[in-house]
PDB file of N, CA and C in Angstrom:
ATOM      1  N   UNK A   1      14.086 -15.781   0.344  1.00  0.00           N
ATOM      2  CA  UNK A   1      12.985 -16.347   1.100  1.00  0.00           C
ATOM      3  C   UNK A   1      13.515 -17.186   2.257  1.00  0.00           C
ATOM      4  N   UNK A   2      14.856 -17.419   1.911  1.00  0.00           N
ATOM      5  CA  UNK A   2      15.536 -18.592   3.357  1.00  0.00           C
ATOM      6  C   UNK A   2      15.672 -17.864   4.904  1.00  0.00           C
ATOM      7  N   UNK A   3      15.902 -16.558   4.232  1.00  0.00           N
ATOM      8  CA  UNK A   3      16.134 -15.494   5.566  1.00  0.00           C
ATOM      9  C   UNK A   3      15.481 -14.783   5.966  1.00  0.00           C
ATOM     10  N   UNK A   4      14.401 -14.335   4.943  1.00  0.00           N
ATOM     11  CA  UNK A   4      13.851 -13.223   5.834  1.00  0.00           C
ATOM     12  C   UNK A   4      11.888 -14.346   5.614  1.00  0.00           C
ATOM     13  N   UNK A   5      11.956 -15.474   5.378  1.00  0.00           N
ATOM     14  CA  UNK A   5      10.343 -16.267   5.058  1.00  0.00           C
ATOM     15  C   UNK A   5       9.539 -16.059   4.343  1.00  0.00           C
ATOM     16  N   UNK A   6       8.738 -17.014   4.248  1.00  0.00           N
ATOM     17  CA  UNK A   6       7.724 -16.367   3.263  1.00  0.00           C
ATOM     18  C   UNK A   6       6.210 -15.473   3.395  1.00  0.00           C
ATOM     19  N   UNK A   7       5.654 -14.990   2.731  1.00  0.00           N
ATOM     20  CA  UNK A   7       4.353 -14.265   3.405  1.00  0.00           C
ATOM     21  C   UNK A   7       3.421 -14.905   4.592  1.00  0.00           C
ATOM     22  N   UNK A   8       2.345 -14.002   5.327  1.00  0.00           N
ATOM     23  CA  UNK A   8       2.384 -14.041   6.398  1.00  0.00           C
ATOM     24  C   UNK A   8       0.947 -14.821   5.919  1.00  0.00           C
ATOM     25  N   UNK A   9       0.771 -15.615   5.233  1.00  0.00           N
ATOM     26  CA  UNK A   9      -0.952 -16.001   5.216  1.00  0.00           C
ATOM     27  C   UNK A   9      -2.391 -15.751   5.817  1.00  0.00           C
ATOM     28  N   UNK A  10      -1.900 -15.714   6.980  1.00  0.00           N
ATOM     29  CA  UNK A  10      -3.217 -15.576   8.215  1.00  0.00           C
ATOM     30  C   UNK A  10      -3.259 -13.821   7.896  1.00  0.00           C
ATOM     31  N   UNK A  11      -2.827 -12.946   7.440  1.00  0.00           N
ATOM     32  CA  UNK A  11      -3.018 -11.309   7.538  1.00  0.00           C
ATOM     33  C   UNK A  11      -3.665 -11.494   6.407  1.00  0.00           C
ATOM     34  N   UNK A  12      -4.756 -10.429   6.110  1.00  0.00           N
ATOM     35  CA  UNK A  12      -5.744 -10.076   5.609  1.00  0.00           C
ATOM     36  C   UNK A  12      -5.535  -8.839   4.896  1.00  0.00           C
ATOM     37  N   UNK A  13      -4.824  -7.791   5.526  1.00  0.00           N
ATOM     38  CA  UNK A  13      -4.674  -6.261   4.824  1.00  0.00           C
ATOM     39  C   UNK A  13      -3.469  -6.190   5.317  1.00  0.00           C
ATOM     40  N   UNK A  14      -2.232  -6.474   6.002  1.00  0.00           N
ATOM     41  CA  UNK A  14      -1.207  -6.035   6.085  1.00  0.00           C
ATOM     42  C   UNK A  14       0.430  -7.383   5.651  1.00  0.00           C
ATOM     43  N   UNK A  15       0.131  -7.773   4.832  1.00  0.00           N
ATOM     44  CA  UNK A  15       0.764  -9.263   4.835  1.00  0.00           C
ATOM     45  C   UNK A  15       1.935  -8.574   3.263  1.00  0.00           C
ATOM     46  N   UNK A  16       1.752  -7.661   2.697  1.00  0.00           N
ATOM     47  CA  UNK A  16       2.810  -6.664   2.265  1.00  0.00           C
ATOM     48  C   UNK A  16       3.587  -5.631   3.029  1.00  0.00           C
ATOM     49  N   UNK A  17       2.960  -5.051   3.959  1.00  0.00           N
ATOM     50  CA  UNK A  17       3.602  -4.202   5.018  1.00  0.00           C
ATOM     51  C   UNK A  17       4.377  -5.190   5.376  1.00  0.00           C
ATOM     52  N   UNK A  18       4.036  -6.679   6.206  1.00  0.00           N
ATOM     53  CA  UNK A  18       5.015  -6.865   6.959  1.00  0.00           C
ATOM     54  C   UNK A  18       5.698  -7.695   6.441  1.00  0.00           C
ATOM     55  N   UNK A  19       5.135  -8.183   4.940  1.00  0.00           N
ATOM     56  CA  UNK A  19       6.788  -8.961   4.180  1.00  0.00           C
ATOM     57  C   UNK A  19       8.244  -7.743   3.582  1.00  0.00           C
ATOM     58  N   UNK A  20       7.435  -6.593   2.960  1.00  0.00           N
ATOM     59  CA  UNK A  20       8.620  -5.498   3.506  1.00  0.00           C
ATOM     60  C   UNK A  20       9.364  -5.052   4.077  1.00  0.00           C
ATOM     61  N   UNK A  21       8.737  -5.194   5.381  1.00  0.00           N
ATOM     62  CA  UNK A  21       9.333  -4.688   6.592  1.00  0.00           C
ATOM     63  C   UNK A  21       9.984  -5.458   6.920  1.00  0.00           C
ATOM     64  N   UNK A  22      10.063  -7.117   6.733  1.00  0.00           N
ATOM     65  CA  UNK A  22      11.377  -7.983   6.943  1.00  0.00           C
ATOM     66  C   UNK A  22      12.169  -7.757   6.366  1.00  0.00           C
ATOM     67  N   UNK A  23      12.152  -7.664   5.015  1.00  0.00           N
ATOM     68  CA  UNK A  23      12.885  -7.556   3.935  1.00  0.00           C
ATOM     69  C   UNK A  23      13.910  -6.235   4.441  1.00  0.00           C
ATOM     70  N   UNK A  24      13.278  -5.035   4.453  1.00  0.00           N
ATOM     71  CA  UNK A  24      13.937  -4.032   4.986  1.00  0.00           C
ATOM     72  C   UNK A  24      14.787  -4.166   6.625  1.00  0.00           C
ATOM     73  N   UNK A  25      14.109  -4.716   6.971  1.00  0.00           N
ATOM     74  CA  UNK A  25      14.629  -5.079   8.586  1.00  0.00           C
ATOM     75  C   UNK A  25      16.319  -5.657   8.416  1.00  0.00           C
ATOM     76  N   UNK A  26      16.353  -7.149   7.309  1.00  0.00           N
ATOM     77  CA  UNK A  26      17.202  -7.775   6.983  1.00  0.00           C
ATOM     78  C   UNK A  26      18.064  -7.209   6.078  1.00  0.00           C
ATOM     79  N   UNK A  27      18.218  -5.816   5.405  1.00  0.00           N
ATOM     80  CA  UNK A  27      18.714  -5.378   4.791  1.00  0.00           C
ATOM     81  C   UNK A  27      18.671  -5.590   3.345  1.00  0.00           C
ATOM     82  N   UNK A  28      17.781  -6.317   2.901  1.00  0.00           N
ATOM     83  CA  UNK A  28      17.346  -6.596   1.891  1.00  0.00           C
ATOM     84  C   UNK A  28      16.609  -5.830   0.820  1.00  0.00           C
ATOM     85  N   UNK A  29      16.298  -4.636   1.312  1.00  0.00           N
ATOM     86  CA  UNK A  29      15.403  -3.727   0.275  1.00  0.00           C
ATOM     87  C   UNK A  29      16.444  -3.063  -0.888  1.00  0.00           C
ATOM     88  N   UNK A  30      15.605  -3.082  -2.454  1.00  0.00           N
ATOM     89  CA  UNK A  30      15.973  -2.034  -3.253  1.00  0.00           C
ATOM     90  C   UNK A  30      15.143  -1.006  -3.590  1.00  0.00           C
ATOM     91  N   UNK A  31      15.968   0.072  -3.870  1.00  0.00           N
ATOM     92  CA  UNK A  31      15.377   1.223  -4.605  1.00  0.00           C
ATOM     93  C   UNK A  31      14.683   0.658  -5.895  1.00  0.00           C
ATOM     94  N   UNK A  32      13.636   0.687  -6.564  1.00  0.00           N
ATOM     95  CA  UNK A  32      13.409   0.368  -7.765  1.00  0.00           C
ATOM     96  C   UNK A  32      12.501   1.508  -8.400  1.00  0.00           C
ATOM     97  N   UNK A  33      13.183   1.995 -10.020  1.00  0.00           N
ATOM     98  CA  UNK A  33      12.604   2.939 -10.663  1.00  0.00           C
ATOM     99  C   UNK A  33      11.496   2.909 -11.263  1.00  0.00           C
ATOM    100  N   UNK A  34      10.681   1.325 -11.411  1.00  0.00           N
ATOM    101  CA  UNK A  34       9.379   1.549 -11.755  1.00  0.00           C
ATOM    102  C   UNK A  34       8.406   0.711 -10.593  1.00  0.00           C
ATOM    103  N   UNK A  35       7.357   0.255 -11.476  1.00  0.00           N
ATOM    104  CA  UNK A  35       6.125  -0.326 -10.699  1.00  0.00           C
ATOM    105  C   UNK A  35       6.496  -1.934 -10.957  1.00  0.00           C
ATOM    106  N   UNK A  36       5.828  -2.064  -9.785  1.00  0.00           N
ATOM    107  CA  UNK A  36       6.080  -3.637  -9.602  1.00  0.00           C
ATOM    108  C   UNK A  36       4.398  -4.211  -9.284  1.00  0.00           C
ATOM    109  N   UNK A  37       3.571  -3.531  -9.382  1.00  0.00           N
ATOM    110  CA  UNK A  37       2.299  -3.454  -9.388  1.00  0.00           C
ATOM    111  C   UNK A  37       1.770  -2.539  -8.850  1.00  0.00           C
ATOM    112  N   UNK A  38      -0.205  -2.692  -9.062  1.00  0.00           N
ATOM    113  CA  UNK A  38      -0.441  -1.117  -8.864  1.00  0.00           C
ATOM    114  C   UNK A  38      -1.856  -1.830  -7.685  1.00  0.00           C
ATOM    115  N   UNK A  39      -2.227  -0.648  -6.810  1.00  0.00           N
ATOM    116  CA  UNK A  39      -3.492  -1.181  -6.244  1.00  0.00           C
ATOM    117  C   UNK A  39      -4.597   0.056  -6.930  1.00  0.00           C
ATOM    118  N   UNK A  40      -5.585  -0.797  -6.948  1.00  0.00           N
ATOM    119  CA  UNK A  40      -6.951  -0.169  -7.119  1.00  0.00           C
ATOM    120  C   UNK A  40      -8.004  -0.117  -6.286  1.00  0.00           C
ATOM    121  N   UNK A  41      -8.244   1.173  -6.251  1.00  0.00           N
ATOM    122  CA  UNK A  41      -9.493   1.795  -4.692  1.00  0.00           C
ATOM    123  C   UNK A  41     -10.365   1.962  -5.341  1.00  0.00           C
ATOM    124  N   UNK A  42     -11.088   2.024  -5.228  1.00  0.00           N
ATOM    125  CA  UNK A  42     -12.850   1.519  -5.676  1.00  0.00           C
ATOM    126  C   UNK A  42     -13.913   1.351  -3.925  1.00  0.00           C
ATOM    127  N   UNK A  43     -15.037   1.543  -4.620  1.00  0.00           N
ATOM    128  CA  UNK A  43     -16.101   1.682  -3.098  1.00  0.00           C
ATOM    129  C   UNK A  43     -16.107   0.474  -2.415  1.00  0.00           C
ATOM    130  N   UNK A  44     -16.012  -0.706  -2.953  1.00  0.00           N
ATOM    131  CA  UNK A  44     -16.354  -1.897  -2.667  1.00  0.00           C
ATOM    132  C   UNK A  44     -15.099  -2.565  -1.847  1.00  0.00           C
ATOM    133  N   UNK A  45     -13.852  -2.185  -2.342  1.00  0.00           N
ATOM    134  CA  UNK A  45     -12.665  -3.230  -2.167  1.00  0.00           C
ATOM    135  C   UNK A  45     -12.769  -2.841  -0.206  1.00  0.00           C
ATOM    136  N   UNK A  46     -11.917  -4.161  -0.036  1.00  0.00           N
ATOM    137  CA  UNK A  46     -11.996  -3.991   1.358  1.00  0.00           C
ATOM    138  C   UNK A  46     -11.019  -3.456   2.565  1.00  0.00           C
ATOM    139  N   UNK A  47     -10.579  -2.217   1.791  1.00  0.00           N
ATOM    140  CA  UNK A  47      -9.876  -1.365   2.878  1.00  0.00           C
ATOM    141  C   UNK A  47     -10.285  -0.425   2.558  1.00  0.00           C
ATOM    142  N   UNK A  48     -11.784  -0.101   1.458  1.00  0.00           N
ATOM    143  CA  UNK A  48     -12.391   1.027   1.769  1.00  0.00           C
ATOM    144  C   UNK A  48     -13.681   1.113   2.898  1.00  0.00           C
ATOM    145  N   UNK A  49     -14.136  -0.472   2.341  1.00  0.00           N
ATOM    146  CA  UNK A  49     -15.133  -1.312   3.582  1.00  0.00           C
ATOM    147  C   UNK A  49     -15.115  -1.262   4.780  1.00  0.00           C
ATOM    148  N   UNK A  50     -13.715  -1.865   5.411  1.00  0.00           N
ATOM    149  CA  UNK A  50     -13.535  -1.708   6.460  1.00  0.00           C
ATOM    150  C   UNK A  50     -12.006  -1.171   6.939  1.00  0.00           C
ATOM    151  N   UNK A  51     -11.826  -0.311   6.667  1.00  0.00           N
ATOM    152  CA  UNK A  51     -10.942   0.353   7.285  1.00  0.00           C
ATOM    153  C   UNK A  51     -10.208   0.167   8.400  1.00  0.00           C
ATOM    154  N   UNK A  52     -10.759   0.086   9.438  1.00  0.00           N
ATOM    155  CA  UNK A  52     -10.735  -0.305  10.593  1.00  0.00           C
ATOM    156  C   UNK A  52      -9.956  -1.342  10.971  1.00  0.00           C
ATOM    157  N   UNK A  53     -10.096  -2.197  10.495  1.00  0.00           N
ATOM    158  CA  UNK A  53      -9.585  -3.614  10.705  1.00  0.00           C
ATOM    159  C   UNK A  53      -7.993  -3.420   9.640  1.00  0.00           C
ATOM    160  N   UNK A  54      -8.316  -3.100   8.527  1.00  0.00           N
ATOM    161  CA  UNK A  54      -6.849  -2.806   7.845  1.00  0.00           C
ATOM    162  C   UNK A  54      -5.595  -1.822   8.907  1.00  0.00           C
ATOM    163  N   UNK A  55      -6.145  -0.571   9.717  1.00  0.00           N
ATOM    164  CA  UNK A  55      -5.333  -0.554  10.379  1.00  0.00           C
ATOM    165  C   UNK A  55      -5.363  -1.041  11.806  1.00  0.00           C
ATOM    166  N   UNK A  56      -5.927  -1.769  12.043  1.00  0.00           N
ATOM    167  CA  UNK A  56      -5.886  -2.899  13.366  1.00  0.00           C
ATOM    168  C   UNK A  56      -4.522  -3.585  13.419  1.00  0.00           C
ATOM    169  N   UNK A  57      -4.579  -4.287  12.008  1.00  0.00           N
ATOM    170  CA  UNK A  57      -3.618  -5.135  11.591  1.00  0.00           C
ATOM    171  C   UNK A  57      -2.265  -4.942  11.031  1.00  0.00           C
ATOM    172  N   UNK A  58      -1.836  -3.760  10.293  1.00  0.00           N
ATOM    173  CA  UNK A  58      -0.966  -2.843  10.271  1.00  0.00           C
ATOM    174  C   UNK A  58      -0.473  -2.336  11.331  1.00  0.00           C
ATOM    175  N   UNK A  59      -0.949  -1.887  12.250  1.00  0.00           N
ATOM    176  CA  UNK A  59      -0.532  -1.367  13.355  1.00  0.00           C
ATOM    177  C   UNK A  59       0.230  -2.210  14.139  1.00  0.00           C
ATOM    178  N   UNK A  60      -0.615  -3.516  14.592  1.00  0.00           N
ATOM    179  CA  UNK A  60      -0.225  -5.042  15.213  1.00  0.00           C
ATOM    180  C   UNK A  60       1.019  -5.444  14.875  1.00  0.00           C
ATOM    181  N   UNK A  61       1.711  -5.282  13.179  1.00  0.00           N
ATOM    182  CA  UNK A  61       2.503  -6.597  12.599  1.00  0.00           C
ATOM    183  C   UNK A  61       3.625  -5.400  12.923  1.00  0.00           C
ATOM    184  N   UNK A  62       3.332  -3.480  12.652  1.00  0.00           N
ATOM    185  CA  UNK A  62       4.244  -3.181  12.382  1.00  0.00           C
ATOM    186  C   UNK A  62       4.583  -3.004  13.578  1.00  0.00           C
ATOM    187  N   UNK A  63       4.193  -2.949  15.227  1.00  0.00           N
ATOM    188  CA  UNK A  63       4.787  -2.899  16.520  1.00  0.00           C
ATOM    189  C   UNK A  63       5.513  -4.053  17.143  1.00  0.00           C
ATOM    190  N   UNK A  64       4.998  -5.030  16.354  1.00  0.00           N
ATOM    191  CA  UNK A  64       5.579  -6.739  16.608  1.00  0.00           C
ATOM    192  C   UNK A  64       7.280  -6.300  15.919  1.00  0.00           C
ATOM    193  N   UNK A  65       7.263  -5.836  14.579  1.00  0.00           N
ATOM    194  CA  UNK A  65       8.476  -5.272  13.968  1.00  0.00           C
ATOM    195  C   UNK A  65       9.416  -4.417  14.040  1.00  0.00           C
ATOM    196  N   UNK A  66       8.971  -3.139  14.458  1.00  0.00           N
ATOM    197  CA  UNK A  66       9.826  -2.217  14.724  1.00  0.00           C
ATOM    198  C   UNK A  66       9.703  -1.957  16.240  1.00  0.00           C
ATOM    199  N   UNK A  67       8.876  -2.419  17.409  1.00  0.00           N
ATOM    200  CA  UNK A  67       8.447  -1.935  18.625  1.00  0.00           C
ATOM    201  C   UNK A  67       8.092  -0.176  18.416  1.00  0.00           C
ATOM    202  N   UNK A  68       7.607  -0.094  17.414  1.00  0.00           N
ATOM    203  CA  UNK A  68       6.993   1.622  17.759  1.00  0.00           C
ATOM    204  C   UNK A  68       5.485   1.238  17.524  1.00  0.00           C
ATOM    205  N   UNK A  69       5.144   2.681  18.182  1.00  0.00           N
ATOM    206  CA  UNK A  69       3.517   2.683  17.444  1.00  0.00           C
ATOM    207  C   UNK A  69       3.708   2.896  15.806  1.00  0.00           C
ATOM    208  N   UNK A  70       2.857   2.379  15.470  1.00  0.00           N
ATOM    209  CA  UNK A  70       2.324   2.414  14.104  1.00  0.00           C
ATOM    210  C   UNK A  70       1.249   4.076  14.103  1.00  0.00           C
ATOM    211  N   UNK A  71       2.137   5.221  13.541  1.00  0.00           N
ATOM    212  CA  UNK A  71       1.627   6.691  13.269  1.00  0.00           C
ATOM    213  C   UNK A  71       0.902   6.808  11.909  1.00  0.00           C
ATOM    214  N   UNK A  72      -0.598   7.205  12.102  1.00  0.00           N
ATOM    215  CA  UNK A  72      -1.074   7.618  10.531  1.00  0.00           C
ATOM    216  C   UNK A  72      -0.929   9.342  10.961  1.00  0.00           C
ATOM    217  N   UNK A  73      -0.507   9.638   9.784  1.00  0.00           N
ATOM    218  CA  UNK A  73      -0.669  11.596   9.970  1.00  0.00           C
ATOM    219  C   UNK A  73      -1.387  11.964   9.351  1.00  0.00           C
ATOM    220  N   UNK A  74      -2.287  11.568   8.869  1.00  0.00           N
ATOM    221  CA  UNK A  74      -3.543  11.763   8.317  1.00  0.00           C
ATOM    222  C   UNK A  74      -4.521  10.999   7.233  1.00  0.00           C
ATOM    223  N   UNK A  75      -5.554  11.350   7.299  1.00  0.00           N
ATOM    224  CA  UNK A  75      -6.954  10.317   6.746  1.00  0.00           C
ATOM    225  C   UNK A  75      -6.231  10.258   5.328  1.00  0.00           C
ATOM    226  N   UNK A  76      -5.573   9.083   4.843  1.00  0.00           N
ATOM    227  CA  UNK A  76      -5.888   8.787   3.261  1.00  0.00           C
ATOM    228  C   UNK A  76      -6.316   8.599   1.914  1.00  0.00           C
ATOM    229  N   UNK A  77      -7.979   8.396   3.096  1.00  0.00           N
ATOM    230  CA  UNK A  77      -9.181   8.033   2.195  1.00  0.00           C
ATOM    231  C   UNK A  77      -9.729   9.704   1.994  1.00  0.00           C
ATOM    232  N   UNK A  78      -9.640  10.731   2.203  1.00  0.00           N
ATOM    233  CA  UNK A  78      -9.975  11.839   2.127  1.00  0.00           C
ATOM    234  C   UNK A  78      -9.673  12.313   0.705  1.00  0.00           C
ATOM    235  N   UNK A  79     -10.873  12.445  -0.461  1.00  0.00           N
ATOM    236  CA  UNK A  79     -10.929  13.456  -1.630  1.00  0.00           C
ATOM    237  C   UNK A  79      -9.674  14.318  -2.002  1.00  0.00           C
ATOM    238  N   UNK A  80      -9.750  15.099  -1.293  1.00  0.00           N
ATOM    239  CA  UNK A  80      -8.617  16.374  -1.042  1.00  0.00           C
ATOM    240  C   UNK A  80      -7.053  15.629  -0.815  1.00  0.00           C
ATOM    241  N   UNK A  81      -6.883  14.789   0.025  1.00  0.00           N
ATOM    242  CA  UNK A  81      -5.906  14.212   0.149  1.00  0.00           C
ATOM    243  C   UNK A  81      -5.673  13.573  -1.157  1.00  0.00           C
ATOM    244  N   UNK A  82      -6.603  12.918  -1.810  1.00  0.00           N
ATOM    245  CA  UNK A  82      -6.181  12.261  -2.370  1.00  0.00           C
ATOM    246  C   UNK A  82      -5.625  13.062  -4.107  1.00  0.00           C
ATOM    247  N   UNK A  83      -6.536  13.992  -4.411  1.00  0.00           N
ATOM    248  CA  UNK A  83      -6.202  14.757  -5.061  1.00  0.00           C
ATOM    249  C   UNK A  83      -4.880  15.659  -5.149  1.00  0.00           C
ATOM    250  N   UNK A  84      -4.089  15.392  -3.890  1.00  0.00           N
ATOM    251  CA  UNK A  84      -3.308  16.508  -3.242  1.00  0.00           C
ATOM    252  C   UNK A  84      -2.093  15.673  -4.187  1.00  0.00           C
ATOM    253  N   UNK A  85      -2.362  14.316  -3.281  1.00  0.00           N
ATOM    254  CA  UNK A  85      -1.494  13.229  -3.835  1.00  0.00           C
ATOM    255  C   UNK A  85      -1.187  13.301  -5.379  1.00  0.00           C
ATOM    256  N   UNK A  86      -2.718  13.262  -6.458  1.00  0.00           N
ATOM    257  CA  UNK A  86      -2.759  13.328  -7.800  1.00  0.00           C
ATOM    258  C   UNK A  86      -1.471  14.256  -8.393  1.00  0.00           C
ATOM    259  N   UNK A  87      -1.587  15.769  -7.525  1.00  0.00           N
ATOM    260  CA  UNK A  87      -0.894  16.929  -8.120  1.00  0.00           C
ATOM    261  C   UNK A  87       0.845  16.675  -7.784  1.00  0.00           C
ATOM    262  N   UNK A  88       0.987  16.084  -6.099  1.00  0.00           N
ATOM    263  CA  UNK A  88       2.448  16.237  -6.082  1.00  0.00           C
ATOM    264  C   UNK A  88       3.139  15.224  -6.533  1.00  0.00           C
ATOM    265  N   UNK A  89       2.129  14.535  -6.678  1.00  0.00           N
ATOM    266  CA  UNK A  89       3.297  12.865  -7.058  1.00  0.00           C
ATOM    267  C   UNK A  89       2.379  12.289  -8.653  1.00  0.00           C
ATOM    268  N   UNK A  90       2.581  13.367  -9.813  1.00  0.00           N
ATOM    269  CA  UNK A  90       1.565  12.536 -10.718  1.00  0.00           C
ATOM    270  C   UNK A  90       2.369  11.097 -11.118  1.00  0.00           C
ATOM    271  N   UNK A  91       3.895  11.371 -11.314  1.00  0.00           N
ATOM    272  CA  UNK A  91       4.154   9.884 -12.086  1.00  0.00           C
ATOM    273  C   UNK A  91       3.940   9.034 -11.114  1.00  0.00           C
ATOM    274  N   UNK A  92       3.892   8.750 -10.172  1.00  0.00           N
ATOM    275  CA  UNK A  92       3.455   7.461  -8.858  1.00  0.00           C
ATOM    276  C   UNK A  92       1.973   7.294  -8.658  1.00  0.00           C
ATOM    277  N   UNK A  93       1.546   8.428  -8.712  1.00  0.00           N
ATOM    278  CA  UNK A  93      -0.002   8.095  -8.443  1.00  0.00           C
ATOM    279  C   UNK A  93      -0.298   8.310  -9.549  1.00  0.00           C
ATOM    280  N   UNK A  94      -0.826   9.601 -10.343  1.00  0.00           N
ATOM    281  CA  UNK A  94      -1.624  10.487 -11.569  1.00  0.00           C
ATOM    282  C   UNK A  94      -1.352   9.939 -12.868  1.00  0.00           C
ATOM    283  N   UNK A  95      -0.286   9.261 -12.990  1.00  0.00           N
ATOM    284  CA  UNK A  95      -0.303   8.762 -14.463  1.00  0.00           C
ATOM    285  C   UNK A  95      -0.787   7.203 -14.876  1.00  0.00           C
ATOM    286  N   UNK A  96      -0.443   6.453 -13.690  1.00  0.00           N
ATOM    287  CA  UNK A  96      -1.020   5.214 -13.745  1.00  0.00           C
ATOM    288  C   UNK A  96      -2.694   4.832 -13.824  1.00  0.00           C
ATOM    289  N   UNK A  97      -3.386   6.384 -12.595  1.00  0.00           N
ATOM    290  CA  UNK A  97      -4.224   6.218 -12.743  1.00  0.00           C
ATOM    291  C   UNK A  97      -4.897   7.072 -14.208  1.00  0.00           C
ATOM    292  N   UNK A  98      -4.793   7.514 -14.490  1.00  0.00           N
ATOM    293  CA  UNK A  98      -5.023   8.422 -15.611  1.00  0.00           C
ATOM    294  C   UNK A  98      -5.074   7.248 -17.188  1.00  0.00           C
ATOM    295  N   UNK A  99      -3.817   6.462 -17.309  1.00  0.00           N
ATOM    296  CA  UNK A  99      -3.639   5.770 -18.037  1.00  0.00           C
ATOM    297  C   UNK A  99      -4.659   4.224 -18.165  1.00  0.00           C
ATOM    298  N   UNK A 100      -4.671   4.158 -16.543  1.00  0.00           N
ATOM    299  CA  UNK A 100      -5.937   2.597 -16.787  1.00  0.00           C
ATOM    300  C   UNK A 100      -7.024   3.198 -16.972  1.00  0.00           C
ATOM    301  N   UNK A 101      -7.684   4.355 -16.183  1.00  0.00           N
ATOM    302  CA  UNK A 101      -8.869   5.024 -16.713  1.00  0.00           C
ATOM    303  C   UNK A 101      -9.136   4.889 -18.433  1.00  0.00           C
ATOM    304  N   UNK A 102      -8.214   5.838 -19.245  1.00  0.00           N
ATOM    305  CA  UNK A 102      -8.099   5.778 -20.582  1.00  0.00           C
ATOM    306  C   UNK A 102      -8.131   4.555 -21.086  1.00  0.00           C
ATOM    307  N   UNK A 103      -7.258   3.427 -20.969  1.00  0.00           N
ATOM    308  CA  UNK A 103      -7.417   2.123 -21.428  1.00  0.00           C
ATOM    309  C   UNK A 103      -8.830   1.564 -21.212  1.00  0.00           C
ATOM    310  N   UNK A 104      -9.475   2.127 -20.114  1.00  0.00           N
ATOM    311  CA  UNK A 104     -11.033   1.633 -19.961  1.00  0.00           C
ATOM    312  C   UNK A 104     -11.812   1.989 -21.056  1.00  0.00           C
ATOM    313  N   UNK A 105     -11.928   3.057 -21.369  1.00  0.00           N
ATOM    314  CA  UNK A 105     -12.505   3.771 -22.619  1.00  0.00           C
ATOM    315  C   UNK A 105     -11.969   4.241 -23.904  1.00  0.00           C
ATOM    316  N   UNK A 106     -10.569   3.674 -24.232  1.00  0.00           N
ATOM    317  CA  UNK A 106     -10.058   3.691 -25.622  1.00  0.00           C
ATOM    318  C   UNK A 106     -10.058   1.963 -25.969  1.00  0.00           C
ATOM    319  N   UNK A 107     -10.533   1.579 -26.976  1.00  0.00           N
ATOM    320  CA  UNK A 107     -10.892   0.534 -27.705  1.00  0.00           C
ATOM    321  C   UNK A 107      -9.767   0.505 -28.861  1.00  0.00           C
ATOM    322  N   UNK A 108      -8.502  -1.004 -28.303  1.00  0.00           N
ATOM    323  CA  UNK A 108      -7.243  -1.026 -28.976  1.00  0.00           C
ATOM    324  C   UNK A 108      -7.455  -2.217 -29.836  1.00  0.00           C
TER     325      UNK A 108
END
């Protein structure tokens, strides 16, 4: 935290992008083989809300960082995409979600 600071407070939706991206900048990143937490998309949360503004701000921290544009190659929030995601990457995406689903409706 002495070198590369601490989170960015004032960011709203991108204040993990750009504590990463120091981290990585400073040479500081590891590979790590599991989860270090998970996010949950739902109708309500607010980068399904407003979108818009999540990549406003992403875009902003990551051109301040790397001087490039900030590239999406395609819609995220898209069904199909996201399903696509389910099939090629189940242990990263498909099993976590699969598993809290189940924990919702198995009674331990």
């Amino acid at each position: 935290m002495e070198q590369v600071g601490f989170l960015k407070e004032s960011l709203k939706f991108a204040m993990d992008l750009e504590f990463f991206s120091r981290l990585y900048l400073q040479g500081q990143f590891l590979k790590l083989n599991d989860y270090l937490g998970y996010f949950r998309c739902y109708s309500l949360n607010k980068s399904s809300t407003i979108p818009h503004v999540r990549l406003e701000e992403s875009s902003e921290e990551w051109e301040k960082l790397f001087g490039t544009q900030f590239v999406i190659k395609e819609d995220r929030t898209s069904k199909m995409v996201i399903l696509k995601d389910l099939i090629v990457n189940p242990k990263t995406i498909g099993f976590p979600y699969l598993l809290y689903k189940l924990s919702r409706h198995v009674r331990i």
